[in-house]
N, C-alpha and C. Protein backbone atom coordinates (compact mmCIF):
# COMPACT_ATOMS: atom_id res chain seq x y z
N UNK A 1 -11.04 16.12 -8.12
CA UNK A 1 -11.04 14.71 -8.43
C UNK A 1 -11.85 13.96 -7.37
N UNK A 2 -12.78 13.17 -7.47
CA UNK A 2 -13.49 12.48 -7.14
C UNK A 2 -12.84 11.01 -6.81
N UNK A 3 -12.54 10.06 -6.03
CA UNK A 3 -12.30 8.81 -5.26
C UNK A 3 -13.36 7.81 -4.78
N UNK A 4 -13.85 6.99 -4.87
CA UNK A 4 -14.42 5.54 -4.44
C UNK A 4 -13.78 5.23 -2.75
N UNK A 5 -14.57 4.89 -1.92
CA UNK A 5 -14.05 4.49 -0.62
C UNK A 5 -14.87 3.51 -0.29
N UNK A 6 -14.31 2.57 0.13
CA UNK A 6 -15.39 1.37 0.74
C UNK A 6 -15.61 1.34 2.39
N UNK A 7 -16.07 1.48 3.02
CA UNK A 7 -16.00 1.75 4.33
C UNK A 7 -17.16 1.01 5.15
N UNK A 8 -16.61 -0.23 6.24
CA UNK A 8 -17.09 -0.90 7.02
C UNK A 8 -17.32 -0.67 7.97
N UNK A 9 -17.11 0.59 9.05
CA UNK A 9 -17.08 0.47 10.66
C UNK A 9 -17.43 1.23 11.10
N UNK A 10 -16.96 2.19 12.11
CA UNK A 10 -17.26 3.15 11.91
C UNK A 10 -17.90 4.47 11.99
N UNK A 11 -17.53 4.31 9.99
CA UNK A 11 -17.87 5.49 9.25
C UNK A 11 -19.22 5.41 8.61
N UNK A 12 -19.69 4.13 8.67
CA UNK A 12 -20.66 3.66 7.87
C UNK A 12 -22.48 4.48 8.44
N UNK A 13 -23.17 4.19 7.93
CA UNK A 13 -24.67 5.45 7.98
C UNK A 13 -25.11 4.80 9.90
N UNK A 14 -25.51 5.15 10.48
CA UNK A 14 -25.52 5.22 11.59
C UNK A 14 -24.38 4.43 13.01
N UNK A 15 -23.41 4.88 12.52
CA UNK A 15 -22.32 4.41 13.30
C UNK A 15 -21.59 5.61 14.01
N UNK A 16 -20.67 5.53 15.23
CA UNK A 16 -20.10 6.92 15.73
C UNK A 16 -19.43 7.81 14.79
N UNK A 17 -18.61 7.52 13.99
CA UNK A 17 -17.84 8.40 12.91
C UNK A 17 -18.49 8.72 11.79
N UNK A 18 -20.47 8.25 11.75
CA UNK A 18 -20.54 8.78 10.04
C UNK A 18 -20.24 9.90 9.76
N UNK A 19 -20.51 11.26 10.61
CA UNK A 19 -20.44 12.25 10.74
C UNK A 19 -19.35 12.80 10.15
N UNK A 20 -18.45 12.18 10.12
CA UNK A 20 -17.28 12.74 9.39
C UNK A 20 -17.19 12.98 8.16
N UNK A 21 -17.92 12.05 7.06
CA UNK A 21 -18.46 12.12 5.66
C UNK A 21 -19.88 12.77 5.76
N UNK A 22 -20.29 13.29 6.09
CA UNK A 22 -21.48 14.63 5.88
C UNK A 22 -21.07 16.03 6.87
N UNK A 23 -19.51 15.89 7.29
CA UNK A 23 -19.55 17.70 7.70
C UNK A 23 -19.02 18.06 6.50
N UNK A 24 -19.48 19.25 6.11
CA UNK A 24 -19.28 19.95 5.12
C UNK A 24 -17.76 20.45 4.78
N UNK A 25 -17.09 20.85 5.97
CA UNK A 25 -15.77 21.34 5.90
C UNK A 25 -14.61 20.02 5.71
N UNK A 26 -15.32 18.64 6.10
CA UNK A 26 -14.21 17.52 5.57
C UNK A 26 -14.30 17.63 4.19
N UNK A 27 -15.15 18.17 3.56
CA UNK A 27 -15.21 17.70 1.94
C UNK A 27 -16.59 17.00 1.74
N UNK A 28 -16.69 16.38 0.48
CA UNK A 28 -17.75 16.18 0.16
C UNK A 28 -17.57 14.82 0.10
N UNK A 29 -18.72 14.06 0.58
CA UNK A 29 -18.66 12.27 0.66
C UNK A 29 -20.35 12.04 0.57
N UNK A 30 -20.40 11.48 -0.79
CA UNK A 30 -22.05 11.10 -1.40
C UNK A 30 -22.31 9.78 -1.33
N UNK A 31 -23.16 9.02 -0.75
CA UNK A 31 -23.10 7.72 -0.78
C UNK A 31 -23.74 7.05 -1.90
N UNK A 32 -23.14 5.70 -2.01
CA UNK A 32 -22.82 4.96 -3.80
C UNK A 32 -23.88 4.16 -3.40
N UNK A 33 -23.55 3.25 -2.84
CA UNK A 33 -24.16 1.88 -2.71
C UNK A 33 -23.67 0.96 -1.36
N UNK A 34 -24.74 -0.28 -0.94
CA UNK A 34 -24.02 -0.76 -0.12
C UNK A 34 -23.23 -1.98 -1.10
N UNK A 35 -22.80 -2.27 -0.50
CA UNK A 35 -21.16 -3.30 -0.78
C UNK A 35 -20.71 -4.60 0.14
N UNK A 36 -20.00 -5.22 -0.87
CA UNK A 36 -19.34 -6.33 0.13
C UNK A 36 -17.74 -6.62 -0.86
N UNK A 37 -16.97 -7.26 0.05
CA UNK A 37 -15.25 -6.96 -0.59
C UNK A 37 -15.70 -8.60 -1.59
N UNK A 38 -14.65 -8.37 -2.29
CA UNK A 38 -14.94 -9.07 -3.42
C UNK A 38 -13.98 -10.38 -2.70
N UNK A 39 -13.26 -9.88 -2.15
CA UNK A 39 -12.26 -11.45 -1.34
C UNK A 39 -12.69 -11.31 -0.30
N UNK A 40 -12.08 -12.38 0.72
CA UNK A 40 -12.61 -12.45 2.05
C UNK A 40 -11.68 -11.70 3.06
N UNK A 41 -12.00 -11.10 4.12
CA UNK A 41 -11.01 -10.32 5.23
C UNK A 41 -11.68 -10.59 6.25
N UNK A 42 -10.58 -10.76 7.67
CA UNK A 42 -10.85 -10.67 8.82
C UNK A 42 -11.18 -9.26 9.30
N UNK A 43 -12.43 -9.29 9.81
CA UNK A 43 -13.07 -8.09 9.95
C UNK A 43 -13.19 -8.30 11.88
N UNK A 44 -12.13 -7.75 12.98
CA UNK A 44 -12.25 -7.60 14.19
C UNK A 44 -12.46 -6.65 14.82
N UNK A 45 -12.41 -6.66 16.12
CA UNK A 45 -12.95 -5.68 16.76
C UNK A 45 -11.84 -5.63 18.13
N UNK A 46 -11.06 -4.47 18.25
CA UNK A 46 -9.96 -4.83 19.24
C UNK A 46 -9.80 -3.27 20.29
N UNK A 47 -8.39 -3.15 20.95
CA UNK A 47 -8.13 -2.23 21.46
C UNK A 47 -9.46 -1.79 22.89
N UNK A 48 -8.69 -1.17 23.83
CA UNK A 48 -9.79 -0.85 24.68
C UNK A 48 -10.91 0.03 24.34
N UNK A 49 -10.47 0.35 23.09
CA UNK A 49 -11.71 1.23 22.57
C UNK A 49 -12.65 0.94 21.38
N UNK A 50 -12.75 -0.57 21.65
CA UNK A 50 -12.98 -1.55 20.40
C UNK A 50 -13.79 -0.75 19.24
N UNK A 51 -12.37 -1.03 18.60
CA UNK A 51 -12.01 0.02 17.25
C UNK A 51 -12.34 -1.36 16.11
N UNK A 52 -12.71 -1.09 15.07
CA UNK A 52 -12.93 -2.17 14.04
C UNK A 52 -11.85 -2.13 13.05
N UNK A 53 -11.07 -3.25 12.97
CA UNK A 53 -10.22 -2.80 11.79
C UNK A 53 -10.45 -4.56 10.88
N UNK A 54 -10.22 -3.60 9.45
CA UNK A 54 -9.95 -5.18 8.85
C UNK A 54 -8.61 -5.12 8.29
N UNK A 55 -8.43 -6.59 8.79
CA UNK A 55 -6.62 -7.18 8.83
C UNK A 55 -6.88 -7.41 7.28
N UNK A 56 -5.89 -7.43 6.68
CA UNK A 56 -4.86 -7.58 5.42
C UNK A 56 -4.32 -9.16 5.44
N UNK A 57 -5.32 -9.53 5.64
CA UNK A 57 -5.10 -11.57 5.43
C UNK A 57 -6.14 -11.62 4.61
N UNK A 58 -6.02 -11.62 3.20
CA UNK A 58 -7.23 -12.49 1.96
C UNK A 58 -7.33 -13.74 1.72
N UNK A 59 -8.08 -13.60 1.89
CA UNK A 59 -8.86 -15.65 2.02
C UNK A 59 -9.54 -16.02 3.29
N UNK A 60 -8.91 -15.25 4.43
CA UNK A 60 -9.35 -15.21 5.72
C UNK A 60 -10.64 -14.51 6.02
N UNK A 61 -11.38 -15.00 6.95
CA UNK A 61 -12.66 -14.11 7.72
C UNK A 61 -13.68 -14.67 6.82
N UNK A 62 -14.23 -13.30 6.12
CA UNK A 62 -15.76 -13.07 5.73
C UNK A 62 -15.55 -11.78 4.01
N UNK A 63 -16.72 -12.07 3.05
CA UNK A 63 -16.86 -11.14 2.27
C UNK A 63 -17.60 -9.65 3.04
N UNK A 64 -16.66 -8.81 3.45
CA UNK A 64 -16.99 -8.49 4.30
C UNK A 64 -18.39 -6.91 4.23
N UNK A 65 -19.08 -6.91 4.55
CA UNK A 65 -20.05 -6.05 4.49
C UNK A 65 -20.02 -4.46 4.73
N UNK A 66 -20.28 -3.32 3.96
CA UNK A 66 -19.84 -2.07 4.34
C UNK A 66 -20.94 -1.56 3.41
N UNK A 67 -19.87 0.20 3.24
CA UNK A 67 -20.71 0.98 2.08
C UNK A 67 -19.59 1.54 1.11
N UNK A 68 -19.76 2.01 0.09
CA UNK A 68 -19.18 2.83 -1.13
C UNK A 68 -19.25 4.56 -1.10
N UNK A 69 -18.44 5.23 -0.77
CA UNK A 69 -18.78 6.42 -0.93
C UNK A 69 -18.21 7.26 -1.66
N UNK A 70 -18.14 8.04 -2.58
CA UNK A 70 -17.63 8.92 -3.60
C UNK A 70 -17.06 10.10 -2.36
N UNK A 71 -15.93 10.60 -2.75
CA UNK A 71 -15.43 11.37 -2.03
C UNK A 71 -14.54 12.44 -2.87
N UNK A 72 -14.19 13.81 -1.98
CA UNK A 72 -13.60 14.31 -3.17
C UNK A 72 -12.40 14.32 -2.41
N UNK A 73 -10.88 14.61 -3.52
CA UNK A 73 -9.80 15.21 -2.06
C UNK A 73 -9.36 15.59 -0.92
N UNK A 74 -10.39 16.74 -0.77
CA UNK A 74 -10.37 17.09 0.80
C UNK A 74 -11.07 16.25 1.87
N UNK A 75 -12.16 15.56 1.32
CA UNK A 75 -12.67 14.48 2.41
C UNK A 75 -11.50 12.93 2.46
N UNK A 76 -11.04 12.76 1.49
CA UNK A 76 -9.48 11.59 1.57
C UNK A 76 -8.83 12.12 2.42
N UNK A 77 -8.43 13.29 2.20
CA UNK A 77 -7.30 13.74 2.99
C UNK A 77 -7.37 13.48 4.69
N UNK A 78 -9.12 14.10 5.12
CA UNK A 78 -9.43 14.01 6.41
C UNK A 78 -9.66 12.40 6.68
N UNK A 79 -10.08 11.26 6.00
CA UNK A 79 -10.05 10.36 6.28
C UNK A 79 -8.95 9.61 6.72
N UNK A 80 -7.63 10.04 5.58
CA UNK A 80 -6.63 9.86 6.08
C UNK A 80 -6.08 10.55 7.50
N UNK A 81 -6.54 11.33 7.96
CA UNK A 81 -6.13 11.10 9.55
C UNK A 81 -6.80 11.37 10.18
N UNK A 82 -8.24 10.65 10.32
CA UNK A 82 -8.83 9.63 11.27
C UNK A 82 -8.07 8.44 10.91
N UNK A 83 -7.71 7.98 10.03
CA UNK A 83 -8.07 6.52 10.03
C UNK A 83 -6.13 6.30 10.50
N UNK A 84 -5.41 7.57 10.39
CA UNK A 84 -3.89 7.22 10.52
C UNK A 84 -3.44 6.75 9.62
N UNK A 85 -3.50 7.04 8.17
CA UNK A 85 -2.89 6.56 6.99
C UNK A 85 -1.51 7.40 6.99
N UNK A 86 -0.44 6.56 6.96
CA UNK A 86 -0.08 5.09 6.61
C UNK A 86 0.50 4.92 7.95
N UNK A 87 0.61 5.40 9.03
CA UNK A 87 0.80 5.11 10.20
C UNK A 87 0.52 3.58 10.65
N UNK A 88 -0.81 3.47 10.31
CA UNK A 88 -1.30 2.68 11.52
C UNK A 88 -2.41 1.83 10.02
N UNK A 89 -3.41 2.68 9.75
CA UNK A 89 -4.10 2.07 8.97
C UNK A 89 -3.15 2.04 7.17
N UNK A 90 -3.38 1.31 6.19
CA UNK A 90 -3.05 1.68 5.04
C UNK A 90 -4.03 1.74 3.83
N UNK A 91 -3.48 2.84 3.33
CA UNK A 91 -5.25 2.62 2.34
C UNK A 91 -4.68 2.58 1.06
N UNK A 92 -5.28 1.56 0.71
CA UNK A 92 -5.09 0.54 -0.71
C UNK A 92 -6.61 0.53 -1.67
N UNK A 93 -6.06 0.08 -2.89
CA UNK A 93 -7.27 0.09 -3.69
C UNK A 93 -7.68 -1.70 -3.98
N UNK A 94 -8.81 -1.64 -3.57
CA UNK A 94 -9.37 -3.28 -3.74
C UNK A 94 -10.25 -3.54 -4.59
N UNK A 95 -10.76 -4.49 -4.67
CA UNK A 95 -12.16 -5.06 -5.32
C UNK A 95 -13.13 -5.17 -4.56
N UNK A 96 -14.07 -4.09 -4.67
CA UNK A 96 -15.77 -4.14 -3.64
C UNK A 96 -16.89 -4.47 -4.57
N UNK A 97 -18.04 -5.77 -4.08
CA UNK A 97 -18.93 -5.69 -5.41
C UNK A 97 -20.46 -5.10 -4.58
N UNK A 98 -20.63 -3.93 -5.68
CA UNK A 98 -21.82 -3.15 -4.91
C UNK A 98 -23.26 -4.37 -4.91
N UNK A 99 -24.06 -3.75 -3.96
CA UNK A 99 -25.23 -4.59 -3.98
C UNK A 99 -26.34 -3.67 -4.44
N UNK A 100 -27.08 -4.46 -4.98
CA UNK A 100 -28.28 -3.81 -5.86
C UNK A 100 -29.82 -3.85 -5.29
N UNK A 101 -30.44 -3.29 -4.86
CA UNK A 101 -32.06 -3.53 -4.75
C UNK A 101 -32.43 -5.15 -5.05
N UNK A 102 -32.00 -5.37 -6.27
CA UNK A 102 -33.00 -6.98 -6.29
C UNK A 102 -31.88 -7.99 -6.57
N UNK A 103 -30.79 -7.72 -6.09
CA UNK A 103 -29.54 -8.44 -5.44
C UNK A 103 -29.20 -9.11 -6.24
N UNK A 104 -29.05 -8.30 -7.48
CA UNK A 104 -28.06 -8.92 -8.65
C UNK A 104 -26.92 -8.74 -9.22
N UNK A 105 -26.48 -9.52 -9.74
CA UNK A 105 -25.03 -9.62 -9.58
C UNK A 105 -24.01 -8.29 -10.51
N UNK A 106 -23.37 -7.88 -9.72
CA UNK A 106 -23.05 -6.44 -10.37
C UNK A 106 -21.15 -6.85 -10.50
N UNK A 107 -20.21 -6.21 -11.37
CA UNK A 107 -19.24 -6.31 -11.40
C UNK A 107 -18.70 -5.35 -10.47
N UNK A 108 -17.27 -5.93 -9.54
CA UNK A 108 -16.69 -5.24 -8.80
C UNK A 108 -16.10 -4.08 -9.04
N UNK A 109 -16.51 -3.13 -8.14
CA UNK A 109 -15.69 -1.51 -8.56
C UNK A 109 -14.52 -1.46 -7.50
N UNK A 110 -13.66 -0.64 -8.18
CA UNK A 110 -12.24 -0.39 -7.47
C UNK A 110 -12.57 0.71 -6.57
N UNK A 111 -12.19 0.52 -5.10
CA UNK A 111 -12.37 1.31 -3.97
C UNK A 111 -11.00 1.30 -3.25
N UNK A 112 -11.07 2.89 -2.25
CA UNK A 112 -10.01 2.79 -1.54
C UNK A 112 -10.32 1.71 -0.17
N UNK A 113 -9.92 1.19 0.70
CA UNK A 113 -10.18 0.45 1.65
C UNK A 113 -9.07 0.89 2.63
N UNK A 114 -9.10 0.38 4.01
CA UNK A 114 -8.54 1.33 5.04
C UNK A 114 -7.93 -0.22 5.66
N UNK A 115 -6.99 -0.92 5.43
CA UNK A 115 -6.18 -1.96 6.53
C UNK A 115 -5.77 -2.12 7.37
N UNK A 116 -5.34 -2.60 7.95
CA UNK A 116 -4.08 -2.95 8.99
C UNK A 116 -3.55 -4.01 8.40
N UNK A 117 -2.04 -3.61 8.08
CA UNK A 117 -1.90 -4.57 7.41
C UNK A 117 -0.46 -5.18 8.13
N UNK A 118 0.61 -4.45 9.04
CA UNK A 118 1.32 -5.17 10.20
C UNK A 118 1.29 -5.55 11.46
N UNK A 119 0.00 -6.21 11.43
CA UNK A 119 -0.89 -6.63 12.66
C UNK A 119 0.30 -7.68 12.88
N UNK A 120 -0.46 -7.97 14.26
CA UNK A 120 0.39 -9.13 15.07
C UNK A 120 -0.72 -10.48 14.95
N UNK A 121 -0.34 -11.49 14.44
CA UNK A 121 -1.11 -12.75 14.26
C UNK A 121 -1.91 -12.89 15.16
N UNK A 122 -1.51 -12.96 16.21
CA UNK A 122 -2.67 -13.67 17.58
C UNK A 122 -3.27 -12.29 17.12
N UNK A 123 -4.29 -11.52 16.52
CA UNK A 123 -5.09 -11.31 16.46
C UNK A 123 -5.92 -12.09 15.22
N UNK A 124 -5.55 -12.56 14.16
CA UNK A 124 -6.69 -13.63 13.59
C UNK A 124 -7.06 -14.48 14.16
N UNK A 125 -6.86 -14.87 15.58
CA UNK A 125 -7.55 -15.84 16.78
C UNK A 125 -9.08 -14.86 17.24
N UNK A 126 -8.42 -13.55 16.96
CA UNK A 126 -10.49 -13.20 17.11
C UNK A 126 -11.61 -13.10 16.73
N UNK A 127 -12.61 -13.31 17.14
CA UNK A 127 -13.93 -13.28 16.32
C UNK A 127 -14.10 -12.47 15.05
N UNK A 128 -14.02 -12.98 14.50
CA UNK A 128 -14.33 -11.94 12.95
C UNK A 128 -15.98 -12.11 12.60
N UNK A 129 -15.95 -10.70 12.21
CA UNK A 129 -17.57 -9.96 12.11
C UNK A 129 -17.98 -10.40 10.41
N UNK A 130 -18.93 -10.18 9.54
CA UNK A 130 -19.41 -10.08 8.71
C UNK A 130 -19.50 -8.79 8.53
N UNK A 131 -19.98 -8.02 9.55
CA UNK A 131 -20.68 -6.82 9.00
C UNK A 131 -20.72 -6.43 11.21
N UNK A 132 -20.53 -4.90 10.57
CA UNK A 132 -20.14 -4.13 11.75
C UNK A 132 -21.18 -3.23 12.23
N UNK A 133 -21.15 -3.28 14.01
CA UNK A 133 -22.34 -2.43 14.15
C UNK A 133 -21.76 -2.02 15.25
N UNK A 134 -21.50 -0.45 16.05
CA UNK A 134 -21.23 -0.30 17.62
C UNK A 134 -21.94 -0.96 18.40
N UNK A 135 -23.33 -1.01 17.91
CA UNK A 135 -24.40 -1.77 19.08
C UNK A 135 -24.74 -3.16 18.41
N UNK A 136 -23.97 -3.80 18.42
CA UNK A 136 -24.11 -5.34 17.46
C UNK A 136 -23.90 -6.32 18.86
N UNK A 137 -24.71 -7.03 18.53
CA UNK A 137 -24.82 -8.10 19.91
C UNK A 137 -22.86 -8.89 20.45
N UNK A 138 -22.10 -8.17 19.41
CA UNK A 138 -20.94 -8.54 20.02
C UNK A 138 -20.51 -8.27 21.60
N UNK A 139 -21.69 -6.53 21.95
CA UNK A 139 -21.41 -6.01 23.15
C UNK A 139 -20.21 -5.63 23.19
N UNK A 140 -19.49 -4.94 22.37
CA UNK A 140 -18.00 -3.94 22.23
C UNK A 140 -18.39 -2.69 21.49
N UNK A 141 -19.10 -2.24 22.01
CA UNK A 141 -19.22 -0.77 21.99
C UNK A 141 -18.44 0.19 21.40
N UNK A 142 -18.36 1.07 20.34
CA UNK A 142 -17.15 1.78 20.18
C UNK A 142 -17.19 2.80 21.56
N UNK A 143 -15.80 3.12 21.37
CA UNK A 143 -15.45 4.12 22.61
C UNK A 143 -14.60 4.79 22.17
N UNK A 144 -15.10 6.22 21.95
CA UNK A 144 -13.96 7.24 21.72
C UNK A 144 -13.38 8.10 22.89
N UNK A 145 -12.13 8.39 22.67
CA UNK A 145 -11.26 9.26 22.92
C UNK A 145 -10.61 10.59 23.32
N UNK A 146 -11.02 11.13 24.22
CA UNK A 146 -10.44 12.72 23.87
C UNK A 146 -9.03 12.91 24.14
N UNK A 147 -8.09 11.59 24.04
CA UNK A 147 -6.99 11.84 24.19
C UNK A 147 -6.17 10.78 23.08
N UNK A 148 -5.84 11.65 21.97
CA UNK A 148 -5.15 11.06 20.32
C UNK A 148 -4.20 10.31 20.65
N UNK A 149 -3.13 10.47 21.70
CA UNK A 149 -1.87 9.80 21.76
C UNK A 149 -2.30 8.47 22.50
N UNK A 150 -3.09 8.51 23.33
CA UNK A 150 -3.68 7.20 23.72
C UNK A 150 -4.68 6.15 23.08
N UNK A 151 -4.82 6.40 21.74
CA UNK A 151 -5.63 5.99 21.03
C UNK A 151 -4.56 5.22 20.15
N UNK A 152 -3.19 6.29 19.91
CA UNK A 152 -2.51 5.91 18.99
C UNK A 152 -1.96 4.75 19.52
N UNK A 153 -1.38 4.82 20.77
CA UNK A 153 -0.81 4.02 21.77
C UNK A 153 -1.63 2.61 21.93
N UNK A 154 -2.77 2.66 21.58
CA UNK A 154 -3.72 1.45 21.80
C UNK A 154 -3.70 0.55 20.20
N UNK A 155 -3.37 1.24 19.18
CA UNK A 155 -3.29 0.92 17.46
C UNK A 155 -2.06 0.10 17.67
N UNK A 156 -0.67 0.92 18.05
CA UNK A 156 0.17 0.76 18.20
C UNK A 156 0.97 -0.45 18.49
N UNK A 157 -0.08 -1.24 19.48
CA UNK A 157 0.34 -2.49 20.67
C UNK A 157 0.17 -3.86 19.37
N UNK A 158 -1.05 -3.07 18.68
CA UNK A 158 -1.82 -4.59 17.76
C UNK A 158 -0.78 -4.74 16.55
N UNK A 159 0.38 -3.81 16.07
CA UNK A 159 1.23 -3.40 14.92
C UNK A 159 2.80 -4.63 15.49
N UNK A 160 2.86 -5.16 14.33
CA UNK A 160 4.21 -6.28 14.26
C UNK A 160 4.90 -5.56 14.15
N UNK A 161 5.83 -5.36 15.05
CA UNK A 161 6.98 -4.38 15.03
C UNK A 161 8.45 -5.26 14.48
N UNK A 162 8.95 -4.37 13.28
CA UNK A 162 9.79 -5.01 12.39
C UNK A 162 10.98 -5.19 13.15
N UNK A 163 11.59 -6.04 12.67
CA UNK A 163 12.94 -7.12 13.83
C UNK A 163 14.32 -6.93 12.56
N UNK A 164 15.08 -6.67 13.12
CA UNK A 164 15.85 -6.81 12.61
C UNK A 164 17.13 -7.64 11.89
């Protein structure tokens, strides 16, 4: 079975993680089209390892800019943990409307998308992106990790922890 993924950060064609959708052993991930979300999302950039996530507030931010990629099972599966589904990220199906060569207007296709969606508010106080780049004049660099629990630990801090 074949899946739709919309993907902004990153995973996207020259970013640190594209690599993950063209190794062969994640599965197979063919690229669709580029894209933008059909509602608006805060698209930030946080954690000491300024990680890109988009918050789960619609109406907020920007239509936000990415790509579409066809994927099969085994590449979902591995996406799902990079990305920490449902841990940390949640992946939901949205409305993405692809973009065309002579930038006409195409109807929205249903994609998986990757959230945060029990963020802690004082983060919609940060700059929200349009469109994501490691080397984007924001100057927040991605920075990876060779240590998972400290990465998790850094996701972790930005997550509204439920009250009883």
């Amino acid at each position: 079975m074949t899946h739709k993924v919309f993907v902004y950060g990153t995973l996207k064609k020259n970013e640190p993680n594209h690599y993950w959708l063209t190794a062969p052993e994640n599965g197979k991930g063919t690229f669709v089209s580029a894209a933008t979300t059909k509602n608006k999302y805060p698209l930030i950039i946080a954690t000491k390892y300024n990680i890109p996530f988009l918050l789960y507030s619609p109406g907020n931010g920007h239509h936000v800019c990415g790509e579409i990629y066809e994927v099969d099972d085994l590449m979902l599966s591995k996406l799902d943990i990079l990305e920490g589904h449902p841990d940390y990220y949640v992946r939901e199906v949205d409305d993405v409307v692809p973009k065309t060569l002579d930038n006409s207007n195409q109807d929205p296709v249903k994609c998986w998308v990757y959230f945060l969606k029990n963020f802690k508010k004082e983060l919609l106080s940060k700059p929200m992106l349009e469109t994501y780049s490691s080397s984007g004049s924001h100057g927040l660099p991605y920075t990876e990790s060779n240590n998972e629990s400290s990465v998790d630990d850094s996701i972790a801090d930005l997550i509204e922890k439920e009250t009883k």
